[in-house]
PDB file of N, CA and C in Angstrom:
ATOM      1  N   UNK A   1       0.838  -1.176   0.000  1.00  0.00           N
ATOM      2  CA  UNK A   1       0.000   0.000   0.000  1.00  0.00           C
ATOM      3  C   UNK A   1       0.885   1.242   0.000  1.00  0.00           C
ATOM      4  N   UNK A   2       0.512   2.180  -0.972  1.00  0.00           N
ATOM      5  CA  UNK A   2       1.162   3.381  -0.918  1.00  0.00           C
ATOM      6  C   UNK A   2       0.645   4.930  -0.700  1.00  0.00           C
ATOM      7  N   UNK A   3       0.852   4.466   0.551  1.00  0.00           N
ATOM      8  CA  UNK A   3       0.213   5.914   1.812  1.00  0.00           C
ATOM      9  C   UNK A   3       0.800   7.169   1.304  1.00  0.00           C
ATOM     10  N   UNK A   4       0.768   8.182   1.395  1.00  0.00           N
ATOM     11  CA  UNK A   4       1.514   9.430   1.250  1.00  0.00           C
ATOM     12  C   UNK A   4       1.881  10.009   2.824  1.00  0.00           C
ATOM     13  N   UNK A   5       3.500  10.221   2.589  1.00  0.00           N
ATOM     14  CA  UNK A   5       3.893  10.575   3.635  1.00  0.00           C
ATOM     15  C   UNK A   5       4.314  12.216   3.580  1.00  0.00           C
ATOM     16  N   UNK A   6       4.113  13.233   4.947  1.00  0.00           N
ATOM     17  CA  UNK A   6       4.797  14.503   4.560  1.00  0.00           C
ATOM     18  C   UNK A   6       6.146  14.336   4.856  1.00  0.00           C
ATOM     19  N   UNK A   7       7.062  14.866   3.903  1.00  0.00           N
ATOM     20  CA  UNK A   7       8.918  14.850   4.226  1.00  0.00           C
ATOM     21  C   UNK A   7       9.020  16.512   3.872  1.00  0.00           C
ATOM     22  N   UNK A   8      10.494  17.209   4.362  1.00  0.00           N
ATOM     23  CA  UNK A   8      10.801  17.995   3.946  1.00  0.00           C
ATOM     24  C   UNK A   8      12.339  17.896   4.299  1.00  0.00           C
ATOM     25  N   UNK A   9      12.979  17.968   3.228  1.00  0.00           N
ATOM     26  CA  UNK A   9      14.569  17.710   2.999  1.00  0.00           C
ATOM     27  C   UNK A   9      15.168  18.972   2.735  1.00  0.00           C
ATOM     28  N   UNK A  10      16.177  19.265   3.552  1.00  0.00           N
ATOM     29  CA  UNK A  10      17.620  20.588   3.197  1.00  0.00           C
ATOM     30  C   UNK A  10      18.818  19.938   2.496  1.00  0.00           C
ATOM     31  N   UNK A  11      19.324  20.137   1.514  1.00  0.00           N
ATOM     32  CA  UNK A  11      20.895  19.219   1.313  1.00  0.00           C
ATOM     33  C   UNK A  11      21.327  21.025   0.718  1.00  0.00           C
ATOM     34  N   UNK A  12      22.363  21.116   1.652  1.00  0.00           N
ATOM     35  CA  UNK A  12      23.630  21.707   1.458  1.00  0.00           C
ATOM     36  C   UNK A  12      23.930  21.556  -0.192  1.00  0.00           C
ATOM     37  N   UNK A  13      24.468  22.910  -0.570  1.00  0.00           N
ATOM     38  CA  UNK A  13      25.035  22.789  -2.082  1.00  0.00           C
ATOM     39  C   UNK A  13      26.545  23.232  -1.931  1.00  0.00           C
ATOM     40  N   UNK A  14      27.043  23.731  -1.015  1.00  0.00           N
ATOM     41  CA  UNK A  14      28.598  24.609  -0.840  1.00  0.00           C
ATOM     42  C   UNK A  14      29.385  22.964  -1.570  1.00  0.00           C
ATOM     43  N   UNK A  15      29.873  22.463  -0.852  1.00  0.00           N
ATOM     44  CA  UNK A  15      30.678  20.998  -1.262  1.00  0.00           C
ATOM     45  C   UNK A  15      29.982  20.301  -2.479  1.00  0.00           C
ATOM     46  N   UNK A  16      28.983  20.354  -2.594  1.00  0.00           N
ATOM     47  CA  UNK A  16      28.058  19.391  -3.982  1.00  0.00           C
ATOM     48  C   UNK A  16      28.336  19.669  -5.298  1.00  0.00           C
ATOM     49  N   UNK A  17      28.599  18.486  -6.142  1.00  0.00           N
ATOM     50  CA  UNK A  17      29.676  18.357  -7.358  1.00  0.00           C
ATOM     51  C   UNK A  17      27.848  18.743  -7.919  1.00  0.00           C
ATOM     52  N   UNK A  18      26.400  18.648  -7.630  1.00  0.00           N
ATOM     53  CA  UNK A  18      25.391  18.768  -8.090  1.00  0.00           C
ATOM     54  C   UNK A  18      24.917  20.486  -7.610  1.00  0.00           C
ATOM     55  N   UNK A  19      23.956  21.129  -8.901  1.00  0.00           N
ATOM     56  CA  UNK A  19      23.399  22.272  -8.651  1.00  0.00           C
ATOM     57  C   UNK A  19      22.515  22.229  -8.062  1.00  0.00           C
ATOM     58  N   UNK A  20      21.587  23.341  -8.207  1.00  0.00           N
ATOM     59  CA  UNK A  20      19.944  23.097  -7.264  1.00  0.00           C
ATOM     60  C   UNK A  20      19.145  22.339  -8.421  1.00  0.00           C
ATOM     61  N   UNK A  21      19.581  22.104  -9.431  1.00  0.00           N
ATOM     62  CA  UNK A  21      18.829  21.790 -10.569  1.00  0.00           C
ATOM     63  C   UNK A  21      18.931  20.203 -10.366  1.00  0.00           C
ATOM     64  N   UNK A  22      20.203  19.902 -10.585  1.00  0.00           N
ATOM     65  CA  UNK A  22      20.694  18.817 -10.478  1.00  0.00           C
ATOM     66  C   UNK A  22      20.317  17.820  -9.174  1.00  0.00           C
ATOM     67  N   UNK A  23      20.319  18.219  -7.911  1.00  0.00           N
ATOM     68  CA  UNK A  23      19.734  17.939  -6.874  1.00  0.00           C
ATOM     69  C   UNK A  23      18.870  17.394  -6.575  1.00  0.00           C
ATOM     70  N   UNK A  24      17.762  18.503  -7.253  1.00  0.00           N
ATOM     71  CA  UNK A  24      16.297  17.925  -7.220  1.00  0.00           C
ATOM     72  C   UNK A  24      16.169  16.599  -7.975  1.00  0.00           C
ATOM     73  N   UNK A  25      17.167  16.483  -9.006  1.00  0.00           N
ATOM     74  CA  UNK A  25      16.347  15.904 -10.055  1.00  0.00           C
ATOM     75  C   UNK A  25      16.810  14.148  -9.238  1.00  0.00           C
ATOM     76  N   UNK A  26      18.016  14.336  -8.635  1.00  0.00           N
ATOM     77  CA  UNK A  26      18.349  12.977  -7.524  1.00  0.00           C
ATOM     78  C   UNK A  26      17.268  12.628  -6.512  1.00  0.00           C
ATOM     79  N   UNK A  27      16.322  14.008  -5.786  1.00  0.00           N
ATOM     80  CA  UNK A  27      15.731  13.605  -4.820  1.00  0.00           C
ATOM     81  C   UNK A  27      14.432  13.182  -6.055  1.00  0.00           C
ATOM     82  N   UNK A  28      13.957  13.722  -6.575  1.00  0.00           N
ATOM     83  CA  UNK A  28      12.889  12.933  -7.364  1.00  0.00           C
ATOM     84  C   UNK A  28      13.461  11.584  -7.855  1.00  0.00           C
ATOM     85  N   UNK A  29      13.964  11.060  -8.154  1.00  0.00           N
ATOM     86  CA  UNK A  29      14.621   9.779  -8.308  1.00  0.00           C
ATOM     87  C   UNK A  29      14.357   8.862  -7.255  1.00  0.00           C
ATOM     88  N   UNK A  30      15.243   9.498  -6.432  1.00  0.00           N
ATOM     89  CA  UNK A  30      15.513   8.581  -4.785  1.00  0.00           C
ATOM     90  C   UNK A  30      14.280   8.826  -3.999  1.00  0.00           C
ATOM     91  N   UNK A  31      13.665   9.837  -3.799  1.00  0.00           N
ATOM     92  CA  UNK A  31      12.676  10.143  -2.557  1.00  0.00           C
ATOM     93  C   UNK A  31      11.158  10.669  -2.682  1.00  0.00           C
ATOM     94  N   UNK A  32      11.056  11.140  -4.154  1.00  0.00           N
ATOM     95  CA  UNK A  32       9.848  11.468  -4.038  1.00  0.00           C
ATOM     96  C   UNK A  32       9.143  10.569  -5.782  1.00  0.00           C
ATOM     97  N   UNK A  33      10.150  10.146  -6.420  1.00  0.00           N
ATOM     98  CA  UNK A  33       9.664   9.243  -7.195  1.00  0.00           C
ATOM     99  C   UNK A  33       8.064   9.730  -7.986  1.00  0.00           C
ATOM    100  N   UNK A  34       7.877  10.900  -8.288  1.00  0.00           N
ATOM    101  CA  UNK A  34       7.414  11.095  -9.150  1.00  0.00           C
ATOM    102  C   UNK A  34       6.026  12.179  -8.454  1.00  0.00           C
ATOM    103  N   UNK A  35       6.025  11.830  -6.717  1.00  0.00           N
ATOM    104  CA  UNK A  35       4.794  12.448  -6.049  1.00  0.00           C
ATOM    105  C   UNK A  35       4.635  13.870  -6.457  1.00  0.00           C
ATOM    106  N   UNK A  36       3.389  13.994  -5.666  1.00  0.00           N
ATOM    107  CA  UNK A  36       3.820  16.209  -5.572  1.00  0.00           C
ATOM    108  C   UNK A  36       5.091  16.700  -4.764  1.00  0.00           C
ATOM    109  N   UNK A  37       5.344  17.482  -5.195  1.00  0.00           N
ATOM    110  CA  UNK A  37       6.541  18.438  -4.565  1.00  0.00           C
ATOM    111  C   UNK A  37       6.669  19.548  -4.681  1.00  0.00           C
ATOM    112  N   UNK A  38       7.329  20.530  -3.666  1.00  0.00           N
ATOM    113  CA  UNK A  38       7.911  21.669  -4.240  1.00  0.00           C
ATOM    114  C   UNK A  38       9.452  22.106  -3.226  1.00  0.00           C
ATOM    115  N   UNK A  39      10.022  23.093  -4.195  1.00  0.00           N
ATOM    116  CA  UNK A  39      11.295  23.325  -3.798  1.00  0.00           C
ATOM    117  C   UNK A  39      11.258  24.735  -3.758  1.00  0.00           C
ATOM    118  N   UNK A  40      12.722  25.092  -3.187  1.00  0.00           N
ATOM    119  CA  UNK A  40      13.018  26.976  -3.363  1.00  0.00           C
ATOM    120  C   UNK A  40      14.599  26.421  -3.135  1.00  0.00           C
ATOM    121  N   UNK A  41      15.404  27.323  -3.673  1.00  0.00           N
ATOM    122  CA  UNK A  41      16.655  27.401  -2.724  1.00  0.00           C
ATOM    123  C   UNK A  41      16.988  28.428  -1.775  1.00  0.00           C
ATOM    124  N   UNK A  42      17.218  28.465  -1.071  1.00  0.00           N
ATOM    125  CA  UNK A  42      17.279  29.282   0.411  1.00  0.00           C
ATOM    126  C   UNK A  42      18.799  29.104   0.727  1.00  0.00           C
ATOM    127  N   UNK A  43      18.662  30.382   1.049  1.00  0.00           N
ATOM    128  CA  UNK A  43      20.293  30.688   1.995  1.00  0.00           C
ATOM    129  C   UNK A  43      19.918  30.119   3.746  1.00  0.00           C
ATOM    130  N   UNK A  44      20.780  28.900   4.082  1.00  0.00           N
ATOM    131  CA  UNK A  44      20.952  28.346   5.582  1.00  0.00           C
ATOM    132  C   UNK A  44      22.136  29.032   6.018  1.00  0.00           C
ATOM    133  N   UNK A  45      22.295  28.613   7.546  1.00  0.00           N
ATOM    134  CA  UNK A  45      23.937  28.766   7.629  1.00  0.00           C
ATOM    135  C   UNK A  45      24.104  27.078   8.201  1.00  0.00           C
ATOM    136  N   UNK A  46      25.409  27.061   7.909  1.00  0.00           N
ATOM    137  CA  UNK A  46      26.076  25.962   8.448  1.00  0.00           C
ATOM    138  C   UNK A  46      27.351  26.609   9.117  1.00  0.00           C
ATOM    139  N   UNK A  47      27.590  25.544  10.246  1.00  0.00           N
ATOM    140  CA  UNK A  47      28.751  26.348  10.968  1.00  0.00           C
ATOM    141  C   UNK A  47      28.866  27.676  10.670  1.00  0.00           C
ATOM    142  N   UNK A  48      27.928  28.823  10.753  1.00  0.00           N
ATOM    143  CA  UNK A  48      27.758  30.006  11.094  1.00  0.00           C
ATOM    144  C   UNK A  48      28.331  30.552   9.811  1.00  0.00           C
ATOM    145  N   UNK A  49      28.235  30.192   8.944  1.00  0.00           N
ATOM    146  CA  UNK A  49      28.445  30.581   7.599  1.00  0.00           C
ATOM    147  C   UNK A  49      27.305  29.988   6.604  1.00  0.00           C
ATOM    148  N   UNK A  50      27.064  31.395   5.746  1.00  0.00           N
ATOM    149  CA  UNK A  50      25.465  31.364   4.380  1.00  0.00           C
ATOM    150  C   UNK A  50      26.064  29.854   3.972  1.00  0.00           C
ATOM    151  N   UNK A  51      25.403  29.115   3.366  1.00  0.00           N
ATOM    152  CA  UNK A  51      25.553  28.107   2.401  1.00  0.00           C
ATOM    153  C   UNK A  51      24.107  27.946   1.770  1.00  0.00           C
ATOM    154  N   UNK A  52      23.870  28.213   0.810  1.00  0.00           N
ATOM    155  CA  UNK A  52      23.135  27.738  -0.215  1.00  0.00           C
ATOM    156  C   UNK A  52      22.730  26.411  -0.118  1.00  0.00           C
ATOM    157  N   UNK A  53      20.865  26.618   0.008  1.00  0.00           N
ATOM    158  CA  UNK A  53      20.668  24.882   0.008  1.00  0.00           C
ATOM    159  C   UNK A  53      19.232  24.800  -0.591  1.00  0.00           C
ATOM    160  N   UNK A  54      19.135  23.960  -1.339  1.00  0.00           N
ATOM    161  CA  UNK A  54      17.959  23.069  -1.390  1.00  0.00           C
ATOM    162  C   UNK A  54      16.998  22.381  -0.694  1.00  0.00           C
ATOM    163  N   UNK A  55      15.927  23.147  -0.824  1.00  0.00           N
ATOM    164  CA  UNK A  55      15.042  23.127  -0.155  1.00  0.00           C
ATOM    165  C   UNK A  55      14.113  22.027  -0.660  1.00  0.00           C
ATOM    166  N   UNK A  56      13.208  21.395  -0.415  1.00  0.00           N
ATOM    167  CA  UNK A  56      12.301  20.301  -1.001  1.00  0.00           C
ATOM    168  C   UNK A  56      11.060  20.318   0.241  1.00  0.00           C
ATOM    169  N   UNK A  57       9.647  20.333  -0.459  1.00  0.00           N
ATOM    170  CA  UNK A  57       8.779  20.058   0.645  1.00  0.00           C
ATOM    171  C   UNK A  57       7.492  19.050  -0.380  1.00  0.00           C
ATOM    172  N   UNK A  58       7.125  17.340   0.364  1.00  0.00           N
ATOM    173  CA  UNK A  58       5.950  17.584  -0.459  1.00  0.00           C
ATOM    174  C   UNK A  58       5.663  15.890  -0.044  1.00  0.00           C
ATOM    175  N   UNK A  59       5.308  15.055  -0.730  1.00  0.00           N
ATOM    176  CA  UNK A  59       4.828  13.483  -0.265  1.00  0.00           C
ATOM    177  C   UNK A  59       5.316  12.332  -0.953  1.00  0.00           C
ATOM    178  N   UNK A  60       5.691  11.717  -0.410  1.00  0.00           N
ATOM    179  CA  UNK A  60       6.319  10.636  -0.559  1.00  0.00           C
ATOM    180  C   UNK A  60       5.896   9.429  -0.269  1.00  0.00           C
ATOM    181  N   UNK A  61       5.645   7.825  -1.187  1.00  0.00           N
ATOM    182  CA  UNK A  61       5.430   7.039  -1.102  1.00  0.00           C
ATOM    183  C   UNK A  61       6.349   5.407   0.047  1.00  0.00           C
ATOM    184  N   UNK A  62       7.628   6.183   0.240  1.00  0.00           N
ATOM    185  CA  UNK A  62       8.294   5.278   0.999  1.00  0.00           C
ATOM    186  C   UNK A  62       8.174   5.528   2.586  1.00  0.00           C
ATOM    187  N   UNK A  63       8.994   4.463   3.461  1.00  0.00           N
ATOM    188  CA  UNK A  63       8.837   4.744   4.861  1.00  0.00           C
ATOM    189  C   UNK A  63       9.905   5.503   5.177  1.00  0.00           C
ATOM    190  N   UNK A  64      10.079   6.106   6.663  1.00  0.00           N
ATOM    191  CA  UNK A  64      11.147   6.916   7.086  1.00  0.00           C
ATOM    192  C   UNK A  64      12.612   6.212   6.644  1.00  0.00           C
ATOM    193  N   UNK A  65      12.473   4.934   6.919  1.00  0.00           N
ATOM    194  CA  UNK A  65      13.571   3.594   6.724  1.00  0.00           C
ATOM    195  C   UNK A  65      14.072   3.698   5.528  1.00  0.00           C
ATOM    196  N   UNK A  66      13.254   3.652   4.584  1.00  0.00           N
ATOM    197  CA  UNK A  66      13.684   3.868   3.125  1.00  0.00           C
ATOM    198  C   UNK A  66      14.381   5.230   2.729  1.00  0.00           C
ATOM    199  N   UNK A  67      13.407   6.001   3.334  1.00  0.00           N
ATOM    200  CA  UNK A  67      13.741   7.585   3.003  1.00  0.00           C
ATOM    201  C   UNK A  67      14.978   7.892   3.586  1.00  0.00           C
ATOM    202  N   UNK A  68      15.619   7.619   4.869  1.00  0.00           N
ATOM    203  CA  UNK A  68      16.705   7.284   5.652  1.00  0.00           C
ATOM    204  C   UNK A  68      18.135   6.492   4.552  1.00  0.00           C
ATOM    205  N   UNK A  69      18.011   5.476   3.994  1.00  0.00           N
ATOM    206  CA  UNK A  69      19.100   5.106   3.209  1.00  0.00           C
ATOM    207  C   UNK A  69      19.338   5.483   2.474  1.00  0.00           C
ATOM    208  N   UNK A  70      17.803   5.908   1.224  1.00  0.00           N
ATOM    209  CA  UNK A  70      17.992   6.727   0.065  1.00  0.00           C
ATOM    210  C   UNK A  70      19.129   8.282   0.635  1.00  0.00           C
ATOM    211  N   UNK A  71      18.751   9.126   1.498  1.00  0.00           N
ATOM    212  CA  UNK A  71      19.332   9.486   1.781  1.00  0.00           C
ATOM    213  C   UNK A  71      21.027   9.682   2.186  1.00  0.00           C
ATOM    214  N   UNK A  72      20.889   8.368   3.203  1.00  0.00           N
ATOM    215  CA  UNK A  72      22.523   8.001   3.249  1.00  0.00           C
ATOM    216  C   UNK A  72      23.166   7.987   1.640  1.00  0.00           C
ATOM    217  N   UNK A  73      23.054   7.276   1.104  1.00  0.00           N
ATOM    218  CA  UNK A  73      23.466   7.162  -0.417  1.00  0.00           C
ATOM    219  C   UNK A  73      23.441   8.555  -1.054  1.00  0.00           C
ATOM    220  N   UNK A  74      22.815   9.323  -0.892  1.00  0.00           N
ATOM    221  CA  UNK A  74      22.526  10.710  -1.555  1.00  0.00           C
ATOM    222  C   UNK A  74      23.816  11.367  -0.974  1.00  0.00           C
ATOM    223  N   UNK A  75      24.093  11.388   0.508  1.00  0.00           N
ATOM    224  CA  UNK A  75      25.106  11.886   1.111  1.00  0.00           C
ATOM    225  C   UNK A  75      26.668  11.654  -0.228  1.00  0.00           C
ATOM    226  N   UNK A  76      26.590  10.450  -0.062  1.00  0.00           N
ATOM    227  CA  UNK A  76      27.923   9.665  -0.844  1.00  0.00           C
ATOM    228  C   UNK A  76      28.030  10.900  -2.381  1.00  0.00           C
ATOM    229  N   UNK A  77      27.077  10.770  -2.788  1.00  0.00           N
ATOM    230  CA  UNK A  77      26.694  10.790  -4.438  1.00  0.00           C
ATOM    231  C   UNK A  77      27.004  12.793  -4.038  1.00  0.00           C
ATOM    232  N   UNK A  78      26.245  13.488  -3.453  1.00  0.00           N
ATOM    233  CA  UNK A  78      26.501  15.160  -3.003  1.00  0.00           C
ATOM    234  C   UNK A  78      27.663  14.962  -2.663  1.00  0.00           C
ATOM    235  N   UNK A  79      28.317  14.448  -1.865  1.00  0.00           N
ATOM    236  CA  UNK A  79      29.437  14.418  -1.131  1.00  0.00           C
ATOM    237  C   UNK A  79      29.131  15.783  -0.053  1.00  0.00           C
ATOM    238  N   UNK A  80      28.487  15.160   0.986  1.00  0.00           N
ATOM    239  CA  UNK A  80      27.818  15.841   1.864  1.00  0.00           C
ATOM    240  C   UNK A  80      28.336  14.936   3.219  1.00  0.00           C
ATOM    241  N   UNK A  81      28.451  15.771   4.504  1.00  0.00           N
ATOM    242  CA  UNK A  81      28.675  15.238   6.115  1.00  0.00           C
ATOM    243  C   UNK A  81      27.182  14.877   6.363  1.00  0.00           C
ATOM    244  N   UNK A  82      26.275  15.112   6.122  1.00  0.00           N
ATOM    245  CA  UNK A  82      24.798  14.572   6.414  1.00  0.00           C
ATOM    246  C   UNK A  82      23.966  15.362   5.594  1.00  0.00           C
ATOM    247  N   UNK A  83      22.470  14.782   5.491  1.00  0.00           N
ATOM    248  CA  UNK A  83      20.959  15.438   4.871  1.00  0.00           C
ATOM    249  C   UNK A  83      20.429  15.878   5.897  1.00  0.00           C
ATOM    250  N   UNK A  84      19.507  16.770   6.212  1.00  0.00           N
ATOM    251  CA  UNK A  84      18.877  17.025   7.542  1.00  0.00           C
ATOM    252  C   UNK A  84      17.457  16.481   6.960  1.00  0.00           C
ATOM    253  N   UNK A  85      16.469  16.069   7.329  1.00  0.00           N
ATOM    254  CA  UNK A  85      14.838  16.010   6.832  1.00  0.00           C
ATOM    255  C   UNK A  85      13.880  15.391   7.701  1.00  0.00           C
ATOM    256  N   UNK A  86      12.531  16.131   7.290  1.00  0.00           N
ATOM    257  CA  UNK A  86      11.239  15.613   8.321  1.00  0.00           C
ATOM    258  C   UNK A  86      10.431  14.793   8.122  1.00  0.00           C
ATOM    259  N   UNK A  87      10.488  13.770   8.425  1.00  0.00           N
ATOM    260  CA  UNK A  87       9.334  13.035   8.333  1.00  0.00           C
ATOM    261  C   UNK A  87       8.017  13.034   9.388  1.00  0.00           C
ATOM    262  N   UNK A  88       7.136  13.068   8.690  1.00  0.00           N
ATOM    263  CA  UNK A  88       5.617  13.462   9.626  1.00  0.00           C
ATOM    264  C   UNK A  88       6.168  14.612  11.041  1.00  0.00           C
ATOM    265  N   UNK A  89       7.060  15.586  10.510  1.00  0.00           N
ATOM    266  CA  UNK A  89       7.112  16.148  11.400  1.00  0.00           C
ATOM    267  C   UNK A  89       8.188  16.194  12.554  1.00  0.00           C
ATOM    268  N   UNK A  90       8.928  15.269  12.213  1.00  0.00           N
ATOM    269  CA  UNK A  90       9.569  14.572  13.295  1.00  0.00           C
ATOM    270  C   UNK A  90      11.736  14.357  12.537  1.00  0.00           C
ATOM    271  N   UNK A  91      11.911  15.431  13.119  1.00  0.00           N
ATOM    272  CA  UNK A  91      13.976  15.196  12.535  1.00  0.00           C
ATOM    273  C   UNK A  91      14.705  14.266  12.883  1.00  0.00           C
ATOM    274  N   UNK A  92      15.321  14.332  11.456  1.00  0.00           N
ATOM    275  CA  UNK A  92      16.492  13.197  10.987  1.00  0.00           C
ATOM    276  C   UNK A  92      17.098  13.354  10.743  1.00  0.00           C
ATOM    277  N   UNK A  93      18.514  13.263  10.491  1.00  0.00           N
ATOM    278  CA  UNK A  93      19.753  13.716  10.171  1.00  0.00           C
ATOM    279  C   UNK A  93      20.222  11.874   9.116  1.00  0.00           C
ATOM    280  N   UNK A  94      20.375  12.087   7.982  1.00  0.00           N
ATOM    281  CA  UNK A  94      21.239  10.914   7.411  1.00  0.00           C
ATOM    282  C   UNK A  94      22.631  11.532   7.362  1.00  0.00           C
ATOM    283  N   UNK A  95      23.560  10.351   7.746  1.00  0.00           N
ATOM    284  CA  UNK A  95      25.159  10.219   7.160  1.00  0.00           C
ATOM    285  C   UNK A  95      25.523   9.762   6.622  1.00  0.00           C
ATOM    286  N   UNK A  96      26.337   9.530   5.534  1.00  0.00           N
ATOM    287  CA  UNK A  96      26.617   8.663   4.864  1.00  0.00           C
ATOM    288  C   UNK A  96      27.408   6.984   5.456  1.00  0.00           C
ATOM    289  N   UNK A  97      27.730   7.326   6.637  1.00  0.00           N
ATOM    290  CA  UNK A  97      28.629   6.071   6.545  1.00  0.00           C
ATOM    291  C   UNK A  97      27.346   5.613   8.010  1.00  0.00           C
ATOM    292  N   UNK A  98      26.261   6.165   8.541  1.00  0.00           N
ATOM    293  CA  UNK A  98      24.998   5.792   9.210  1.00  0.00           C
ATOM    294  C   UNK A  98      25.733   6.026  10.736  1.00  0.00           C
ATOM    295  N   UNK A  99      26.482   6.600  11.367  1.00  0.00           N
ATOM    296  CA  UNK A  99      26.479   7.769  11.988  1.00  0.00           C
ATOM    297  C   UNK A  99      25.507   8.250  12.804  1.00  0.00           C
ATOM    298  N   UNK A 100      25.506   7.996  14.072  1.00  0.00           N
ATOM    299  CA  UNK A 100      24.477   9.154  14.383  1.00  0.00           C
ATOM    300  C   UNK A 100      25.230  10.778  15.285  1.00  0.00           C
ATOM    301  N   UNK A 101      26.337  10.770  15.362  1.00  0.00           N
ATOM    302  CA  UNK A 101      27.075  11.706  15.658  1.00  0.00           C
ATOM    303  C   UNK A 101      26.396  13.165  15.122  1.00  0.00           C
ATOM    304  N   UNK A 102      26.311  13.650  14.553  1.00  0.00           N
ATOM    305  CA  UNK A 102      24.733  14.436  14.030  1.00  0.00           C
ATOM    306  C   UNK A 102      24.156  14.767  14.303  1.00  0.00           C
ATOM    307  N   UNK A 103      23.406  15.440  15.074  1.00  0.00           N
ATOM    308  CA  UNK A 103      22.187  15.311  15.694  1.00  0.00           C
ATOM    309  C   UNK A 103      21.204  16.475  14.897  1.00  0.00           C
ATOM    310  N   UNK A 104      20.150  15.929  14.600  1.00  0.00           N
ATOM    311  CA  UNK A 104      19.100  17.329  14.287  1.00  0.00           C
ATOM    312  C   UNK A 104      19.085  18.473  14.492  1.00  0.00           C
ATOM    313  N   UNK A 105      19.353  19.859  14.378  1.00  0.00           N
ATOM    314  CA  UNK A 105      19.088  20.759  15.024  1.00  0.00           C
ATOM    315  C   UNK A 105      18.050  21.867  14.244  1.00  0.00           C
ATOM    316  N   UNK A 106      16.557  21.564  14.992  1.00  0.00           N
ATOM    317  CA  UNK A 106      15.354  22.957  14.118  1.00  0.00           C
ATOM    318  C   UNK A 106      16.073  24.363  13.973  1.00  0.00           C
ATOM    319  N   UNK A 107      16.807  24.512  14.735  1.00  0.00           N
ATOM    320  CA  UNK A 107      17.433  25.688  14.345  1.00  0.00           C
ATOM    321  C   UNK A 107      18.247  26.318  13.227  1.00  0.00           C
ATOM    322  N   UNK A 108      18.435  25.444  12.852  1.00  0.00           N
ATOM    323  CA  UNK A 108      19.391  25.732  11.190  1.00  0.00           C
ATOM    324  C   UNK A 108      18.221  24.532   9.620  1.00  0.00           C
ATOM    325  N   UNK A 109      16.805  24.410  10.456  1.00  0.00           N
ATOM    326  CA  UNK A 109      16.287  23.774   9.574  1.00  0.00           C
ATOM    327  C   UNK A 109      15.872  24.666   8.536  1.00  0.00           C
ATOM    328  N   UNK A 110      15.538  24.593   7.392  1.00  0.00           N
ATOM    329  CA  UNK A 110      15.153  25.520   6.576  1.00  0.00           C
ATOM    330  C   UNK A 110      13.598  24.628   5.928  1.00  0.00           C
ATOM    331  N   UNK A 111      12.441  25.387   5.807  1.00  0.00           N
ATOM    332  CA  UNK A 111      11.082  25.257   4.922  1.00  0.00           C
ATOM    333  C   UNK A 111      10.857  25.913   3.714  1.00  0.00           C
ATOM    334  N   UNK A 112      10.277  25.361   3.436  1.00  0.00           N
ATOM    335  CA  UNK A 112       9.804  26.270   1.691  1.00  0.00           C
ATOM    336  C   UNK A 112       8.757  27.391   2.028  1.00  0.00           C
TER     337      UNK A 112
END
């Protein structure tokens, strides 16, 4: 059965061999597989410096579990230290090597 779930994903672009263009077109691949969506890119900070990021908000057919590895793997492929994203509301941090050293923080989360 394929429920619709709410997610909303930030991936960092400063280090990413991918644009905001390019980005999206991985998370539609990996995470939202064709659902509704929408994006913006937004200035975050990371370690107290602007970085440019990709924003994504919208529904998704997989579980947090899924959405969680797709992720890890996304890390590898951006060449990113982690994804930050919400599922039903609720923060996650993926790493690539599964890590939880990381921790969520709403404070540097960014929304559409």
């Amino acid at each position: 059965m394929a429920a619709s779930k709410n997610i909303v994903i930030n991936v960092g672009l400063n280090n990413s061999p991918a644009d905001h263009y390019e980005t999206l077109r991985l998370l539609d691949k990996y995470v939202y597989s064709g659902s509704y969506w929408i994006s913006s890119q937004r200035m975050g900070i990371y370690d107290d410096q602007p970085e440019p990021t990709t924003v994504t908000q919208g529904e998704t057919k997989y579980t947090q579990l899924q959405i969680h590895e797709a992720l890890k793997y996304l890390c590898k492929v951006l060449t990113q230290d982690c994804i930050a994203y919400k599922y039903k509301g609720i923060g996650y941090i993926a790493q690539p090597d599964g890590s939880t050293e990381i921790t969520f923080d709403e404070n540097y989360f960014l929304t559409v």
